[in-house]
Structure formats: structure tokens, C-alpha cells
C-alpha atoms as a PDB file:
ATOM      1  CA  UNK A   1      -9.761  12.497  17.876  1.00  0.00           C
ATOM      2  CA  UNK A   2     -10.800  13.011  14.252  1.00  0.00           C
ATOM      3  CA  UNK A   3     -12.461  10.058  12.121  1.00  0.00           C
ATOM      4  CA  UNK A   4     -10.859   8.545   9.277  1.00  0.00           C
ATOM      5  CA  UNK A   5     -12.157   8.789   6.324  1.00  0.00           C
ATOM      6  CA  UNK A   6     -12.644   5.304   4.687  1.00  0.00           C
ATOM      7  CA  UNK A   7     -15.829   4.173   2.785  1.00  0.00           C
ATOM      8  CA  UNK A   8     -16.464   4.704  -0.924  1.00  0.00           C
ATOM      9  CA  UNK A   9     -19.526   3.787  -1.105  1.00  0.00           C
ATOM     10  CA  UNK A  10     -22.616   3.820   1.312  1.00  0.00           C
ATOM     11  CA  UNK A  11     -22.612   0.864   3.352  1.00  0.00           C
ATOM     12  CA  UNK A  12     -25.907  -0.558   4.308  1.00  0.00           C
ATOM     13  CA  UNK A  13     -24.662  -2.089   7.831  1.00  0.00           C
ATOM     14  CA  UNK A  14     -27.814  -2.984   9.286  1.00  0.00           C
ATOM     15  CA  UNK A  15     -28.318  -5.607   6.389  1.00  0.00           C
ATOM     16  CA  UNK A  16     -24.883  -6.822   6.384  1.00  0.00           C
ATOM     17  CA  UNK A  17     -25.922  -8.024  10.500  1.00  0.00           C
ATOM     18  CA  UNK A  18     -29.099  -9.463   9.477  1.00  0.00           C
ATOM     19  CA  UNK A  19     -26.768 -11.449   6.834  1.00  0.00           C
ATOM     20  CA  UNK A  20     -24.041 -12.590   9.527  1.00  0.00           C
ATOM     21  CA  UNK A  21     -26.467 -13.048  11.716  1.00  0.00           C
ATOM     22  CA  UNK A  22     -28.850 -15.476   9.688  1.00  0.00           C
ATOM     23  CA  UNK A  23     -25.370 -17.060   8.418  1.00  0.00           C
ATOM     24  CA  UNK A  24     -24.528 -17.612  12.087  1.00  0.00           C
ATOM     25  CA  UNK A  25     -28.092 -19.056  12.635  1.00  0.00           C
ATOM     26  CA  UNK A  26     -28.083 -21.728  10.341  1.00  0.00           C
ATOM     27  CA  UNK A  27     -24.767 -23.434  11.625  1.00  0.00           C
ATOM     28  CA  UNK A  28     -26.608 -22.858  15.192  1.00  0.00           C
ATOM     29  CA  UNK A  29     -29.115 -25.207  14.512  1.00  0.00           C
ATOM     30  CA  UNK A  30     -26.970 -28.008  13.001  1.00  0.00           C
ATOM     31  CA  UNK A  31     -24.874 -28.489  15.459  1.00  0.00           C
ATOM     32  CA  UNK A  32     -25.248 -31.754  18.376  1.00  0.00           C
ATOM     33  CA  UNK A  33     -24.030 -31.092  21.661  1.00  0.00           C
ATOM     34  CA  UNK A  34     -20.451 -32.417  20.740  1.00  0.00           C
ATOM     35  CA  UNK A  35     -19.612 -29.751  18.435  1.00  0.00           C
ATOM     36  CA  UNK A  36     -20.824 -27.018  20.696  1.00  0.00           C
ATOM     37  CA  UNK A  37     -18.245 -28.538  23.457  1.00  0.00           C
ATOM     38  CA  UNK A  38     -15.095 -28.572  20.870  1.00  0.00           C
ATOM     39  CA  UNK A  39     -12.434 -25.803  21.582  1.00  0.00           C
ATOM     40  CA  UNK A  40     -12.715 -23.004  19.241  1.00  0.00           C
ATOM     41  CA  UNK A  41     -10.383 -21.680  17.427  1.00  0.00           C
ATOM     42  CA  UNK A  42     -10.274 -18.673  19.760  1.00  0.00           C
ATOM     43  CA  UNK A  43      -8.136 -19.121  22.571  1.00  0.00           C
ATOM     44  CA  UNK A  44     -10.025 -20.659  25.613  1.00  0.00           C
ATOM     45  CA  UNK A  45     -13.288 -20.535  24.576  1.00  0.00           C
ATOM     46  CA  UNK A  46     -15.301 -23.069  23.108  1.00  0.00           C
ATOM     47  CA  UNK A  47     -18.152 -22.759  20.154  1.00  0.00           C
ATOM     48  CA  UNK A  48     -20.561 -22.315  22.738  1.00  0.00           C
ATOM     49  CA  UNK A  49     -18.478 -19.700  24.546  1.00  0.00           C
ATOM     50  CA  UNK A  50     -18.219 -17.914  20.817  1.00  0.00           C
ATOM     51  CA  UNK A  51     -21.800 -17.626  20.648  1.00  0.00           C
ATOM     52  CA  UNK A  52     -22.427 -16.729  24.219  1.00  0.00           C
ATOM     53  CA  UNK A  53     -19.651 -14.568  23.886  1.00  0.00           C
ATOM     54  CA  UNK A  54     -22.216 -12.520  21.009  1.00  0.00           C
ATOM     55  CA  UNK A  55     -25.325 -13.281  22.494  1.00  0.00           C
ATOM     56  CA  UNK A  56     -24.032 -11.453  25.422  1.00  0.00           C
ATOM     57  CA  UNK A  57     -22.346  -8.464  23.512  1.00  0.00           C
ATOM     58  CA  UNK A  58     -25.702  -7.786  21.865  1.00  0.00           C
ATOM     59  CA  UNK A  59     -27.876  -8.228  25.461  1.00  0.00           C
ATOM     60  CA  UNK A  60     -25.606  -5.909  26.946  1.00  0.00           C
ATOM     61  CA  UNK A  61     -26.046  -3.069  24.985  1.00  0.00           C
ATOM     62  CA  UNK A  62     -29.922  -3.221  26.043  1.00  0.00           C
ATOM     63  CA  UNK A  63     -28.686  -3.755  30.001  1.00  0.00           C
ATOM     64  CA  UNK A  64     -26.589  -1.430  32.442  1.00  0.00           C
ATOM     65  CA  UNK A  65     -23.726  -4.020  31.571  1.00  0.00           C
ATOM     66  CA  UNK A  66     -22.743  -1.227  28.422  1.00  0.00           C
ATOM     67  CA  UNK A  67     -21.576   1.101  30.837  1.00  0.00           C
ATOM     68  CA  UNK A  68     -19.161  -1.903  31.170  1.00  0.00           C
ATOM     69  CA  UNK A  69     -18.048  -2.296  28.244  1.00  0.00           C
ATOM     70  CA  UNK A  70     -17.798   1.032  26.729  1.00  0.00           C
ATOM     71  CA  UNK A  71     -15.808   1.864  29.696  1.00  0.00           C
ATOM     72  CA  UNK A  72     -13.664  -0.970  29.788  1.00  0.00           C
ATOM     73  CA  UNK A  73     -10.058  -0.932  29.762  1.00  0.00           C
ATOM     74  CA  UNK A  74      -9.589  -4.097  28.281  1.00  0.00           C
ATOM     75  CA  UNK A  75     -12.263  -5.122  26.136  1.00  0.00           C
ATOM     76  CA  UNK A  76     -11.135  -8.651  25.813  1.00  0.00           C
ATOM     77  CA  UNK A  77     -11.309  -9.410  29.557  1.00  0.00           C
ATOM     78  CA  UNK A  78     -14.783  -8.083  29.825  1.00  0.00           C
ATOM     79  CA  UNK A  79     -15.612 -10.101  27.055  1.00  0.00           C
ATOM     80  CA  UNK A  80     -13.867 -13.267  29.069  1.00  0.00           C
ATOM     81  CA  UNK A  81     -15.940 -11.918  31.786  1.00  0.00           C
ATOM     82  CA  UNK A  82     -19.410 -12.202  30.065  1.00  0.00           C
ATOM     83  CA  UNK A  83     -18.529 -15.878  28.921  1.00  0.00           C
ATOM     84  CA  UNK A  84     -17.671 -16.903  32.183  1.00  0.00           C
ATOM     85  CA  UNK A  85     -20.993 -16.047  33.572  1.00  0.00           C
ATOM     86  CA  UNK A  86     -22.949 -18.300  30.750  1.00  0.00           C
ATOM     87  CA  UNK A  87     -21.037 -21.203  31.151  1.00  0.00           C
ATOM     88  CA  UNK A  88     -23.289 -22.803  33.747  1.00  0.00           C
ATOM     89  CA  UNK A  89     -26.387 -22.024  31.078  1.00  0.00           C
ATOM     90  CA  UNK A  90     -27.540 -25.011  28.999  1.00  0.00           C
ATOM     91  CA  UNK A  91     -26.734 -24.408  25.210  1.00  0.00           C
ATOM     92  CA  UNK A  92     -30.636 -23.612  24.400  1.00  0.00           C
ATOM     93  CA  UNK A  93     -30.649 -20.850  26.554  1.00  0.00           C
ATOM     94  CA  UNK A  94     -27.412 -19.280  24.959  1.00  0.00           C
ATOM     95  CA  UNK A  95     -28.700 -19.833  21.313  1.00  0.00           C
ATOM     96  CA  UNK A  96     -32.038 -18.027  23.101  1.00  0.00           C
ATOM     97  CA  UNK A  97     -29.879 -15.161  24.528  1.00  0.00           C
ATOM     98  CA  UNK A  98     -28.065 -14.719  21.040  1.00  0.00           C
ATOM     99  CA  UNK A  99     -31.349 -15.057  18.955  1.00  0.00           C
ATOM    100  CA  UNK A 100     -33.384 -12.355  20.650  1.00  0.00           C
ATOM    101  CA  UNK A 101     -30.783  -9.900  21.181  1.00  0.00           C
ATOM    102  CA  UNK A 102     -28.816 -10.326  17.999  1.00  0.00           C
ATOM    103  CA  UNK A 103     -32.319  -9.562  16.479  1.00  0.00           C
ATOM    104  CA  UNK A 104     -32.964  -6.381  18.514  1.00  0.00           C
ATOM    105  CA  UNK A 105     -29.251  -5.298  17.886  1.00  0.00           C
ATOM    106  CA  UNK A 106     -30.136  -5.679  13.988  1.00  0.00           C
ATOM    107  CA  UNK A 107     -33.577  -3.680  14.517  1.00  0.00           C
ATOM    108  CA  UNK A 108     -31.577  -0.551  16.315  1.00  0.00           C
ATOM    109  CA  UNK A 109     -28.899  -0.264  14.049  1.00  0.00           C
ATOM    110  CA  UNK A 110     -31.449   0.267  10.588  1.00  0.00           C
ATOM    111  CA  UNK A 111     -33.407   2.585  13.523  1.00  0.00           C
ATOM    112  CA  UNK A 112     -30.208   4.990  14.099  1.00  0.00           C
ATOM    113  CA  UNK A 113     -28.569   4.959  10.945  1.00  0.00           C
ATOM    114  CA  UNK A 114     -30.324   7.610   9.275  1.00  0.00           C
ATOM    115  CA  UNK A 115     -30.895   9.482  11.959  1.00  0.00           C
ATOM    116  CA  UNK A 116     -28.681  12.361  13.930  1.00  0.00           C
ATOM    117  CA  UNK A 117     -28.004   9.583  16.568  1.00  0.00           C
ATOM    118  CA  UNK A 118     -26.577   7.510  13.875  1.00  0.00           C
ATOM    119  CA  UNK A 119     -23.609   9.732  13.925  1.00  0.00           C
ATOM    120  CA  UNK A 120     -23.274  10.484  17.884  1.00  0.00           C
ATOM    121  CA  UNK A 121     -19.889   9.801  18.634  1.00  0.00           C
ATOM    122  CA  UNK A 122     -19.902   6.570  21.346  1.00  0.00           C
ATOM    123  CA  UNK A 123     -16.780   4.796  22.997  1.00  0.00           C
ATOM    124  CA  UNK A 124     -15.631   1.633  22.955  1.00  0.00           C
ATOM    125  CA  UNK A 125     -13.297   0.632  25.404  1.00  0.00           C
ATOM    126  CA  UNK A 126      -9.897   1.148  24.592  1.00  0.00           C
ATOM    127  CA  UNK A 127     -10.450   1.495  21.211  1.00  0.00           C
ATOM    128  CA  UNK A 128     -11.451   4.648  20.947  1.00  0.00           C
ATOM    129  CA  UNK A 129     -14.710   6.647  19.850  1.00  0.00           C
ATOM    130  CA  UNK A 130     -17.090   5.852  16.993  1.00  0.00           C
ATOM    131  CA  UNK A 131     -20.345   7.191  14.956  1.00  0.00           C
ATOM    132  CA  UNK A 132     -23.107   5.082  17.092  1.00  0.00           C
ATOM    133  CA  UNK A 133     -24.349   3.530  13.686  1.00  0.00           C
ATOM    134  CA  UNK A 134     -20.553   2.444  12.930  1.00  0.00           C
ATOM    135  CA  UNK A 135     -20.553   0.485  16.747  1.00  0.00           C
ATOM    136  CA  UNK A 136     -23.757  -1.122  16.130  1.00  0.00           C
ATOM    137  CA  UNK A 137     -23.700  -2.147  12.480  1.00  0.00           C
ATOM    138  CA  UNK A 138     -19.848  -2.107  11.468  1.00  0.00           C
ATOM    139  CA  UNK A 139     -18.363  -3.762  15.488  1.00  0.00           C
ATOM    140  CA  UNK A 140     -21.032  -6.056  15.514  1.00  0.00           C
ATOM    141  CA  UNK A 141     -20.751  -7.114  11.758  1.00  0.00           C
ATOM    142  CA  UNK A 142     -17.079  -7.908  11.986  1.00  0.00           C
ATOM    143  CA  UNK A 143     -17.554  -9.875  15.120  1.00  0.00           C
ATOM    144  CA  UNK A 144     -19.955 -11.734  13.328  1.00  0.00           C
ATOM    145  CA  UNK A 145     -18.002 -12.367  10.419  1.00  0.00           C
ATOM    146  CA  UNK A 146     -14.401 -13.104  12.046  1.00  0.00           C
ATOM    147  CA  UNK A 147     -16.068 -15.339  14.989  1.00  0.00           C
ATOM    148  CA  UNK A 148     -17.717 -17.083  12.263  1.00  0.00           C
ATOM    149  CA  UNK A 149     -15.653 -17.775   9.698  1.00  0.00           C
ATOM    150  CA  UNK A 150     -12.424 -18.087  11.554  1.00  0.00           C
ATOM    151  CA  UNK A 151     -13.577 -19.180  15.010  1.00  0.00           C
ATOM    152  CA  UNK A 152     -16.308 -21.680  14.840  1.00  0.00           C
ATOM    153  CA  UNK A 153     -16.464 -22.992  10.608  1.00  0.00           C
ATOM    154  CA  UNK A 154     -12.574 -24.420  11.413  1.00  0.00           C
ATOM    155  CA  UNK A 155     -12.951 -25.620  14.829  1.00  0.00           C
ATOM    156  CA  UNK A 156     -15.635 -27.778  13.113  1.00  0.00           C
ATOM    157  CA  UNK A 157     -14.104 -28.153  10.011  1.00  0.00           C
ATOM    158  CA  UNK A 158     -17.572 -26.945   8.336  1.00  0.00           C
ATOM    159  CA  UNK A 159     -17.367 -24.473   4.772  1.00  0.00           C
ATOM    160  CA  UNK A 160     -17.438 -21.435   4.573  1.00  0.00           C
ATOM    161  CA  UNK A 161     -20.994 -19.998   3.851  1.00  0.00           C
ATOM    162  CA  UNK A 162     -19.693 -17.439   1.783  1.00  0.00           C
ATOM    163  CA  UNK A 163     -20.145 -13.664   2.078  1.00  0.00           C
ATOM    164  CA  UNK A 164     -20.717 -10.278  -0.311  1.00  0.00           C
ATOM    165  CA  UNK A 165     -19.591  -6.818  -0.821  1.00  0.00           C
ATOM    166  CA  UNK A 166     -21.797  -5.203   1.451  1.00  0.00           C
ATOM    167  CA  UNK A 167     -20.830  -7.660   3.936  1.00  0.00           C
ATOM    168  CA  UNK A 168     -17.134  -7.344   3.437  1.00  0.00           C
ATOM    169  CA  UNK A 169     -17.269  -3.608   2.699  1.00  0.00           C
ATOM    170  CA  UNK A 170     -18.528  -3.266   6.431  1.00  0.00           C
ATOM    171  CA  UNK A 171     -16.182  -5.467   7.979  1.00  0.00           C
ATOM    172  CA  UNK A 172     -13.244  -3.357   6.446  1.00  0.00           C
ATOM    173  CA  UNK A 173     -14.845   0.067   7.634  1.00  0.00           C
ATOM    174  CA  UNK A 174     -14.992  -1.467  10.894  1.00  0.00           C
ATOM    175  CA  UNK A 175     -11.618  -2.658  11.230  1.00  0.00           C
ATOM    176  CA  UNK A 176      -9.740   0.195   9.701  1.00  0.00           C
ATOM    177  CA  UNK A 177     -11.698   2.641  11.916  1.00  0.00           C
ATOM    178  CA  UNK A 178      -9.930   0.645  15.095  1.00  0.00           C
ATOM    179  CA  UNK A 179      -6.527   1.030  13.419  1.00  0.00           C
ATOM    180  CA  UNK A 180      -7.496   4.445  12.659  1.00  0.00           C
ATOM    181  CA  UNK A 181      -7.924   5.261  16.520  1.00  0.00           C
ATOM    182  CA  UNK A 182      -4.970   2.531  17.450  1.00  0.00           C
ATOM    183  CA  UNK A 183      -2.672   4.820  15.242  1.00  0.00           C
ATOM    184  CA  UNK A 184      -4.352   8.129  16.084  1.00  0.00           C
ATOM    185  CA  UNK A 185      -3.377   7.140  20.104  1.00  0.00           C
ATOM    186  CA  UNK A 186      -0.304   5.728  19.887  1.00  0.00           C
ATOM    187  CA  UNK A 187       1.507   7.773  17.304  1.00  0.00           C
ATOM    188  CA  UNK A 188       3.927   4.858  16.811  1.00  0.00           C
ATOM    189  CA  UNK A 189       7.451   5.867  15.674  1.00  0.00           C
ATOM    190  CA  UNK A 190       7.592   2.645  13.303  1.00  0.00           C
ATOM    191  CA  UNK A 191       5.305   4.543  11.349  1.00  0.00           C
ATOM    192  CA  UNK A 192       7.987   7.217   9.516  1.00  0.00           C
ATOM    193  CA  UNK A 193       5.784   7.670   6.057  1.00  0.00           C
ATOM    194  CA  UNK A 194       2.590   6.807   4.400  1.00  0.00           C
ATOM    195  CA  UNK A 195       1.757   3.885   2.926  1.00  0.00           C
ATOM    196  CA  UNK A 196      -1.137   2.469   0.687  1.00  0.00           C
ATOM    197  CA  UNK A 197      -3.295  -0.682   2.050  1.00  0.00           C
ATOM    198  CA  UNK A 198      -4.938  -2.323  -1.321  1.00  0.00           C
ATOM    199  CA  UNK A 199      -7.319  -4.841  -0.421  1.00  0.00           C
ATOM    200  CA  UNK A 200      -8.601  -6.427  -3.828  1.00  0.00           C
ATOM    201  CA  UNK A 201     -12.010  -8.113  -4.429  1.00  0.00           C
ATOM    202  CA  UNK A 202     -15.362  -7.431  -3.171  1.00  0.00           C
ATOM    203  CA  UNK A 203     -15.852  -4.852  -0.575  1.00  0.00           C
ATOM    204  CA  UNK A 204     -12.457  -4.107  -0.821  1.00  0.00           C
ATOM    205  CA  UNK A 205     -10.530  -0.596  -1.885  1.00  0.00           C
ATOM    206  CA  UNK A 206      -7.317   1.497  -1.260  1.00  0.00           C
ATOM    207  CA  UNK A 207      -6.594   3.286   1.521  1.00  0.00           C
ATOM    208  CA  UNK A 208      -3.078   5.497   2.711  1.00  0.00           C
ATOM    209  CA  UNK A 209      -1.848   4.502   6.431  1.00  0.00           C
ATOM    210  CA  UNK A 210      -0.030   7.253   8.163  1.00  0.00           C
ATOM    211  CA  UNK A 211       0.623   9.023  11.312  1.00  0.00           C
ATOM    212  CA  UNK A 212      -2.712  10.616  10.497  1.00  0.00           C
ATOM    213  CA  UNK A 213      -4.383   7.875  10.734  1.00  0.00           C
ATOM    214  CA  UNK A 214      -6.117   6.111   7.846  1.00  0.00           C
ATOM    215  CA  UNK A 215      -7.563   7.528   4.770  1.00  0.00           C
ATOM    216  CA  UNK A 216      -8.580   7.317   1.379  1.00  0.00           C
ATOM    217  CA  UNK A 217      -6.109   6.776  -1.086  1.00  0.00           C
ATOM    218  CA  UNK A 218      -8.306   8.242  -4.270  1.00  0.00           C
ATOM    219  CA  UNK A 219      -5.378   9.181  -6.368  1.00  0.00           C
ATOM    220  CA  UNK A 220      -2.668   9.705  -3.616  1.00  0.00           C
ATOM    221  CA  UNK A 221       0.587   7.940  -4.452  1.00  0.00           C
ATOM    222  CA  UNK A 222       3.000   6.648  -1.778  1.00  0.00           C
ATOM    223  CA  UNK A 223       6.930   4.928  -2.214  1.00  0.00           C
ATOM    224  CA  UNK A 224       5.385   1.545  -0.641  1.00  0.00           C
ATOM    225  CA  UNK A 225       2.146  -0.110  -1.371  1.00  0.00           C
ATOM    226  CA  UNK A 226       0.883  -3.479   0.382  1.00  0.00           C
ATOM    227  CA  UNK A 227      -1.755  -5.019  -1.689  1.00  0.00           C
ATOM    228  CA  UNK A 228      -3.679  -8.181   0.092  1.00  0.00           C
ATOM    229  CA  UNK A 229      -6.981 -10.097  -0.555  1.00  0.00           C
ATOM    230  CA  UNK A 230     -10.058  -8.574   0.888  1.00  0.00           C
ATOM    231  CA  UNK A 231     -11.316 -11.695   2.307  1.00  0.00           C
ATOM    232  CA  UNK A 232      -8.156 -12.838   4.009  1.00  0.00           C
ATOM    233  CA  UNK A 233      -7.963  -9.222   5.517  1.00  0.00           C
ATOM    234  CA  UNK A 234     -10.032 -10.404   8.577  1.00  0.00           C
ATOM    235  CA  UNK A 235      -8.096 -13.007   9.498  1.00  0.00           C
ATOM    236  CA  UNK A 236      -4.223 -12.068   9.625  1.00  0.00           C
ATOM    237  CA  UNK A 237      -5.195  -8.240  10.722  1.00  0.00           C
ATOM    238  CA  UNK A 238      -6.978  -9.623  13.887  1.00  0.00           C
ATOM    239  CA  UNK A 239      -3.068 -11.772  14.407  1.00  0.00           C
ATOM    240  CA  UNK A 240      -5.349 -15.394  14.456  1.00  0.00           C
ATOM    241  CA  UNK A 241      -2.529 -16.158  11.520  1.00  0.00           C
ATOM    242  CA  UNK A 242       0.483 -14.618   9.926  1.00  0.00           C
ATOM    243  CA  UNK A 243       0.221 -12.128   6.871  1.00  0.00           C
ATOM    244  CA  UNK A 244       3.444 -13.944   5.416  1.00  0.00           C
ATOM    245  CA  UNK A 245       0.975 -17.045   4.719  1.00  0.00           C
ATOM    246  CA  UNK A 246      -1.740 -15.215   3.116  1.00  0.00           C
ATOM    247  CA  UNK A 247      -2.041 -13.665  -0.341  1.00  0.00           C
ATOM    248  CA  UNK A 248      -0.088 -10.134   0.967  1.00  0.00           C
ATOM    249  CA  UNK A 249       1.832  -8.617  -1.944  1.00  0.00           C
ATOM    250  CA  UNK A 250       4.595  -5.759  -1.503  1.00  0.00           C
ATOM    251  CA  UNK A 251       5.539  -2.817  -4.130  1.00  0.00           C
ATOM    252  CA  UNK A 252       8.223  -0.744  -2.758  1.00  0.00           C
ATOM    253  CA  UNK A 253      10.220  -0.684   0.894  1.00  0.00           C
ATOM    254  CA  UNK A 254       9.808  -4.469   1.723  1.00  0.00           C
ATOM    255  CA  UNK A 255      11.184  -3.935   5.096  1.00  0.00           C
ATOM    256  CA  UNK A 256       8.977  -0.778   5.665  1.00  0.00           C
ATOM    257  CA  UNK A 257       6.082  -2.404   4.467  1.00  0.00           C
ATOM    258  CA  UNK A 258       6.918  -5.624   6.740  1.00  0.00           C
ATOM    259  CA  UNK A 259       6.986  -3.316  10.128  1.00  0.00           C
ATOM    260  CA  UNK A 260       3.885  -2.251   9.519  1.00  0.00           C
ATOM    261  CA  UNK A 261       1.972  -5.328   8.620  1.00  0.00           C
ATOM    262  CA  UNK A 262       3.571  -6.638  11.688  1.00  0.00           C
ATOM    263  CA  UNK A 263       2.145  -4.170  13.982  1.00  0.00           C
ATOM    264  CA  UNK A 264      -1.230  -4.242  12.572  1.00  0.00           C
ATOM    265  CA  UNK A 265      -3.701  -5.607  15.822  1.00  0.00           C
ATOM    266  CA  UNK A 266      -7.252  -5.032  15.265  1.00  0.00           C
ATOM    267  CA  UNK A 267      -8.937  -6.354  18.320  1.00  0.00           C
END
């Protein structure tokens, strides 16, 4: 499976965890023991279960469980899976369990990046294979991020903390590698002709969608262009709302352009 060619710019991934994580800390430690009990705005799960739910993606990769989860079939039951198993934990210990790992995670990410290993390809379940430094910084980056800001800030009805382009920049490379593989697999026959992605704002850039995968648009034109706002990118891609209420713009084949945004799952 080839890899899609996406960043621009050189992405410093490790620091965009240390930022997500340290913006993830400091709701951690405001919070009573009501607000770790509401339900999240992920289906099922609680905040706690969110942040148990990370703390025990990050101890995992340190633990025999990664054979799990790289060779999972269905990454979002072995994720149910892990929660299920911290539930009976008191909330200190799962802040613990997230703390120390997400920090070692962090650590091994800035270790590999520059290094041959950096660009090993590893699985990931079913969605496909990835550089190792793109799992470690770029998966665990957006699930920091979308868990975050989209998860636990509503469920609480807390702010934002606001992000960067680094930050975003990652998030994006993370998520259109995934629909890189997702397309790349299925070959879907929705998918007749290219079409550009424009995500404006920080982190953001332009990239062609095809039955090649995804791409760099540099100065490629296509008939239909969908132009969106980086930071709401997150959000409708992953289906936790519809693109027709967020700031998604169409030039072109509205129809087209429609099919696709409506396909567009990036677990």
C-alpha cells in the first residue's frame, strides 16, 4: 500500500503531544468527582472513560496489549475493551495511568522521529500501515485533540483551550493518512474523479482526493473543490456532527462533492 503524500511542511509531532497532552492535563486537575462521572460526548463512555480510554492507549504500547491493538480488527471495540477494564479503578489511579504513560509516549516519539525507525512501516488495526513516528506522534496527537476538544470541553461545557499550527498541522496528517489507507482499501466506486480538500487557517492546506488515495494538490486543478475550516475538520470528518452545519464550502459538482463528504469516516 503506498503512502500519501500530504505534509508541506515538517511537522514537529512529538511537541504537538507534549502540547495536547499538557492541554489535557490542566482540565485533569480541575475537575471534582462530578464532572469526571458526566457522560461524554462520546457514545457510552464517560470523561473518565475518555481519559482512561488514553491512558490506556499510551500504556499499551509499552505492554504485550499492542500486539492487540495493532492486530485488531476493530479498533473501536478494543478500545471499549481497555475502558471496561479501568472502570473499577478510582479516578487517581486513571489520571496516574494517563500521566506516566502519556509522558513516556511523548519521550519515544521525539526518540524515533529522526531516526530509521521513525519511518518503519507499523499497523494499526484496520486502518492500515503507517511510518512508526506518524502512529506515535500524528494517532496519538489527534486523539488528543478530538477527545479533548470535542469529547470532554462540551460534555462539561468548559472553553476551548485553544490550539496552533503545529498542532493542527499534525492532526490533519494524521487523519488524511487514515482516509488515505480507507480509500487505498476500499476503492469505493462513489469516488469517479478527483477532487480538491481545502482546509483554510492554521495547519491547514490543499490536498486532491482520488482513487489514488490522497495527495498534494500543489498546483493540480480539479472540476470540484470542497473548501472547509481547518479547525472544524476534526470534528465533522470523525461523523461526531454533520459537515452541512459547519463552515464546508463547495466550487463545482455539488452533488459530487456531497457523496464524498458524506462518506468521509476517519476513525
Amino acid at each position: 500500500m503506498s503512502r500519501p503524500r500530504l505534509a508541506l511542511n515538517r511537522l514537529d509531532r512529538a511537541a504537538a503531544l507534549r502540547a495536547e497532552r499538557a492541554a489535557l492535563l490542566q482540565v485533569c486537575e480541575r475537575l471534582d468527582e462530578s464532572q469526571w462521572q458526566v457522560a461524554s460526548k462520546a457514545p457510552g463512555w464517560s470523561v473518565r472513560d475518555v481519559v482512561a480510554h488514553m491512558g490506556s492507549g499510551c500504556h499499551s504500547i509499552f505492554t504485550p496489549s499492542a500486539l492487540k491493538v495493532l492486530r485488531s480488527k476493530d479498533i473501536e471495540t478494543t478500545n471499549d475493551d481497555f475502558v471496561a477494564q479501568r472502570r473499577p479503578w478510582n479516578t487517581a489511579d486513571v489520571v496516574t495511568e494517563y500521566r506516566v504513560w502519556s509522558a513516556r509516549v511523548a519521550t519515544l516519539a521525539g526518540a524515533i522521529s529522526p531516526t530509521p525507525l521513525g519511518r518503519a512501516p507499523m499497523p494499526l488495526a484496520e486502518l492500515g500501515s503507517f511510518p512508526a513516528a506518524l502512529l506515535l506522534g500524528g494517532a496519538m496527537t489527534f486523539d488528543h485533540h478530538t477527545h479533548l476538544r470535542h469529547d470532554i470541553l462540551p460534555a462539561l461545557d468548559l472553553p476551548d483551550p485553544g490550539t496552533d499550527a503545529n498542532r493542527m498541522g499534525v492532526v490533519v496528517e494524521w487523519m488524511l493518512a487514515v482516509l488515505h489507507n480507507q480509500l487505498m482499501s476500499a476503492q469505493p466506486s462513489w469516488l469517479t474523479h478527483p477532487i480538491t480538500l481545502e482546509l483554510r487557517g492554521a495547519g491547514g492546506g490543499a490536498w486532491t482526493i482520488g482513487r489514488e488515495g490522497v495527495r498534494i494538490a500543489n498546483s493540480e486543478r480539479t472540476d470540484t473543490r470542497i473548501t472547509a475550516a481547518v479547525s472544524e475538520f476534526p470534528e465533522w470528518a470523525t461523523k461526531r456532527c454533520e459537515w452541512q452545519g459547519r463552515t464546508v464550502d463547495v466550487s463545482g459538482d455539488e452533488d459530487y462533492a456531497a457523496t464524498v463528504l458524506d462518506h468521509i469516516n476517519i476513525v
